[in-house]
N, C-alpha and C. Protein backbone atom coordinates (compact mmCIF):
# COMPACT_ATOMS: atom_id res chain seq x y z
N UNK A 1 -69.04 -38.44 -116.48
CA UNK A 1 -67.69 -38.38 -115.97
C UNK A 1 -66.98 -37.15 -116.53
N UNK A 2 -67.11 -36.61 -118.05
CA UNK A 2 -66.67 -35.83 -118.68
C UNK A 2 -66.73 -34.38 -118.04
N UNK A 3 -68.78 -34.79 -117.83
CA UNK A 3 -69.15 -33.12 -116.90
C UNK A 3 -68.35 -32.83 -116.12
N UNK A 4 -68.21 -33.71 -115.12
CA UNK A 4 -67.25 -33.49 -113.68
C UNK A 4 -66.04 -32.52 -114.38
N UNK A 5 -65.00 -32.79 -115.33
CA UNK A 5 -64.04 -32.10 -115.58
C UNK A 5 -64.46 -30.50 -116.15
N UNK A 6 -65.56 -30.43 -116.89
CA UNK A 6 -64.92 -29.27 -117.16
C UNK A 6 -66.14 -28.38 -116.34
N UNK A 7 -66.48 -28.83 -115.18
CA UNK A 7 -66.75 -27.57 -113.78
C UNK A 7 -65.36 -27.34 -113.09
N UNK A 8 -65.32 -25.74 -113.29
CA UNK A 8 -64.49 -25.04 -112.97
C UNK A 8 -63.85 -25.48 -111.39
N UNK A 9 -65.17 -26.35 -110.29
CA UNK A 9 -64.81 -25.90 -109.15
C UNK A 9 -63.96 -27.40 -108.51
N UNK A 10 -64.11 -28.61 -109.89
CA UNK A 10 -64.01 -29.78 -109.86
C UNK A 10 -62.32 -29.60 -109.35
N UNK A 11 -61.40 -28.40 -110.14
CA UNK A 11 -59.63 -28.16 -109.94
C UNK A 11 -59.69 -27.25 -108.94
N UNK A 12 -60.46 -27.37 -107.22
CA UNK A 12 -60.29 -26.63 -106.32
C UNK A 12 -59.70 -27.56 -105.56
N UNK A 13 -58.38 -27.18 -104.79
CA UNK A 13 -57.58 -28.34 -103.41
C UNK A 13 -58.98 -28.98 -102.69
N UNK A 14 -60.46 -28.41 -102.35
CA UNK A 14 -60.88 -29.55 -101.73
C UNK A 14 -61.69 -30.41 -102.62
N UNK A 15 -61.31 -30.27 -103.63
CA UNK A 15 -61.94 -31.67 -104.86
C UNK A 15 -60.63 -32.71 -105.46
N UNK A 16 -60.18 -32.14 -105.02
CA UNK A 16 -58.51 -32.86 -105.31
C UNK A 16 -58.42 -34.56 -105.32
N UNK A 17 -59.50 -34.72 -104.36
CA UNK A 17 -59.36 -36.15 -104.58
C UNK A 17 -60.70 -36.81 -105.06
N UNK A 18 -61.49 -35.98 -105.41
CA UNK A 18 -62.28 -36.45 -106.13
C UNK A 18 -61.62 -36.14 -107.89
N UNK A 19 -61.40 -35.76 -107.80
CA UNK A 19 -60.95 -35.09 -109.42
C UNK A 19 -60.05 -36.50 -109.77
N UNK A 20 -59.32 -36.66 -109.13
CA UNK A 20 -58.07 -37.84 -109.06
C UNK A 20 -58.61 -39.09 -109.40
N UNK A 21 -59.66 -39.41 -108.39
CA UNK A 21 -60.52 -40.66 -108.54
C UNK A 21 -61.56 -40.54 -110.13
N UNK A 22 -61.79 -39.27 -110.05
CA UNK A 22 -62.44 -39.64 -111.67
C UNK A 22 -61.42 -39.37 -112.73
N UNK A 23 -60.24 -38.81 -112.98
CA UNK A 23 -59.57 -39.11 -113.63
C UNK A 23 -58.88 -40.29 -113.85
N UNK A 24 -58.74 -41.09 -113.04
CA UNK A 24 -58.58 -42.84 -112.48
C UNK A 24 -58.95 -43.98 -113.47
N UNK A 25 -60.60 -43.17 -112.55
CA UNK A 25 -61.51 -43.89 -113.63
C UNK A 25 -61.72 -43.58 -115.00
N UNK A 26 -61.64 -42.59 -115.78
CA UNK A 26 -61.09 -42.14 -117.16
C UNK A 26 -60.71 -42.96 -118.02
N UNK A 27 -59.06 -42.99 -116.99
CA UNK A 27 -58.61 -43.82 -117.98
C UNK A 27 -58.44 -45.28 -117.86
N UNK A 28 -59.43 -45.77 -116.34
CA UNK A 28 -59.49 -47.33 -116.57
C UNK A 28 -60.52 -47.70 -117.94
N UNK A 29 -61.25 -46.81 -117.93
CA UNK A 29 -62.63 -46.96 -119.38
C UNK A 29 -62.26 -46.82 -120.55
N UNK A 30 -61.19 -46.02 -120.50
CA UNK A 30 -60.82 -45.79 -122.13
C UNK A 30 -59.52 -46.83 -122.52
N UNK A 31 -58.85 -47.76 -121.23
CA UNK A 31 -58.42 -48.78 -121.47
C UNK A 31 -59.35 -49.68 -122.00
N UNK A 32 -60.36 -49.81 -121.14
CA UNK A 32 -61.28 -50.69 -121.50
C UNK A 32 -62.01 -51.01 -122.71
N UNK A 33 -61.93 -49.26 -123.38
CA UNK A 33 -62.86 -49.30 -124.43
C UNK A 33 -62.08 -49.67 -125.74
N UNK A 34 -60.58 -49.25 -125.01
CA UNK A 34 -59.52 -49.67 -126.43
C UNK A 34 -59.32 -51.00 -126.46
N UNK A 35 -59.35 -51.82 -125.01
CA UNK A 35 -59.31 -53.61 -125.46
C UNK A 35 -60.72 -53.73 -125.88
N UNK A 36 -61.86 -53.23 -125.93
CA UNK A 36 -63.10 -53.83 -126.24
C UNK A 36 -62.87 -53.05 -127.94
N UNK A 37 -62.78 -52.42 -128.56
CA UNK A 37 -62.59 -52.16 -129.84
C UNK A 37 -61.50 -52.92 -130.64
N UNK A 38 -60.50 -53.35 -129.76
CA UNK A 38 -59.25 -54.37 -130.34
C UNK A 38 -60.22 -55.58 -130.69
N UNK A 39 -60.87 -56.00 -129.89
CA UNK A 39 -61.36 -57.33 -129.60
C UNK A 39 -62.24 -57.05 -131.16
N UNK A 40 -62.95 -56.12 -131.16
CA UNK A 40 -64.57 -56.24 -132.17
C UNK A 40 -63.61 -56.28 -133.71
N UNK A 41 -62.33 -55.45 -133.78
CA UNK A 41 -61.49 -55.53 -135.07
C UNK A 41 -61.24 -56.71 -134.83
N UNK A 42 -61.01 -57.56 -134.31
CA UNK A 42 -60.53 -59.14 -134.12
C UNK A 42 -61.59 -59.86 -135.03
N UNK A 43 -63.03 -59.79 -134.14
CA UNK A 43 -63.83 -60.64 -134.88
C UNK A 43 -64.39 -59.91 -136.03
N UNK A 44 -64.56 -58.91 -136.83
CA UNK A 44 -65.16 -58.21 -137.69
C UNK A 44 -63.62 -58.92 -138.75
N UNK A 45 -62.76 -58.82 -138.44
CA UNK A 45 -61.71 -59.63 -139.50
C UNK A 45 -61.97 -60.80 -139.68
N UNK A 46 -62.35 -61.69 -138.40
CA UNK A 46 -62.85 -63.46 -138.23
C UNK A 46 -64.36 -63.41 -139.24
N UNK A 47 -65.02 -62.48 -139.15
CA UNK A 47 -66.36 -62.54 -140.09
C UNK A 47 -66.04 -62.07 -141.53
N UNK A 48 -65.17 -61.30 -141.67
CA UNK A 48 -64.80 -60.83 -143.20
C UNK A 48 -64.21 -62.40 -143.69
N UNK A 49 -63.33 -62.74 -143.15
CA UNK A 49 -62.73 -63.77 -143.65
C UNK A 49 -64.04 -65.13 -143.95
N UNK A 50 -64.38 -65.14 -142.64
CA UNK A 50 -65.64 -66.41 -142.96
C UNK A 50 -66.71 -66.49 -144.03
N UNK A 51 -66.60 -64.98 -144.27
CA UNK A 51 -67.84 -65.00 -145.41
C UNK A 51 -67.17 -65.19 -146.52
N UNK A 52 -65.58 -64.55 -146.90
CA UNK A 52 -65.23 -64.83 -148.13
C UNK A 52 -64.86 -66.31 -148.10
N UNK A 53 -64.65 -66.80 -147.41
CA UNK A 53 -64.35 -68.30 -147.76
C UNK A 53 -65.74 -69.16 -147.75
N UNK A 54 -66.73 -68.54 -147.46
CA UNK A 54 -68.26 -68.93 -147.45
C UNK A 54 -68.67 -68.87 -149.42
N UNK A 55 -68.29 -67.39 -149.29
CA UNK A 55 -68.84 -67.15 -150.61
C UNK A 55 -67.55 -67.89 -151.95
N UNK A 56 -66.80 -68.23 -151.56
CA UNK A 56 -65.54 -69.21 -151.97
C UNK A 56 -66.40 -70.51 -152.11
N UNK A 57 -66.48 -70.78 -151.14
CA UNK A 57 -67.47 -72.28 -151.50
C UNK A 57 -68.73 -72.33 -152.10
N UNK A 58 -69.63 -71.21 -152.07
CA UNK A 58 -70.58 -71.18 -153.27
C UNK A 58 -70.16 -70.90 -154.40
N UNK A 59 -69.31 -70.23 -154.85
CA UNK A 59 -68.97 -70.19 -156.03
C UNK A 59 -68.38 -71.14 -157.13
N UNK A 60 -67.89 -72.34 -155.88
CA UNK A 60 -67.08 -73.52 -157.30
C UNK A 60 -68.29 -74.52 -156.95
N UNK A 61 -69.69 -74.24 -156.96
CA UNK A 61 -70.44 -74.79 -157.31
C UNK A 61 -71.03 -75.19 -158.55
C-alpha cells in the first residue's frame, strides 16, 4: 500500500481516485492497528497482573 504512494505517477489527476481509495484504506488499517495494539496493552496488563497475584499466592506458602 505504502509502494503505491511514493510512485511519482500515483499524484497524476488520472490516479486521483485511486490514490484516494488507498489513502482510505491507510487509514482504515492504521485505525485498526491502533484498536488492535490498545486491545494487546489491555491483556499484556490482564497477564502482568495475573501472574503477580499468581506468584502472590505461591509465595504465602
Amino acid at each position: 500500500m505504502r509502494s503505491i504512494l511514493t510512485q511519482e505517477d500515483a499524484y497524476l489527476e488520472a490516479n486521483k481516485e485511486k490514490l484516494q481509495n488507498t489513502l482510505s484504506e491507510l487509514a482504515k488499517v492504521k485505525t485498526q492497528l491502533a484498536q488492535i495494539e490498545e486491545t494487546w496493552l489491555a491483556c499484556q496488563e490482564e497477564l502482568e497482573r495475573i501472574e503477580t497475584e499468581i506468584e502472590k499466592q505461591f509465595a504465602e506458602r
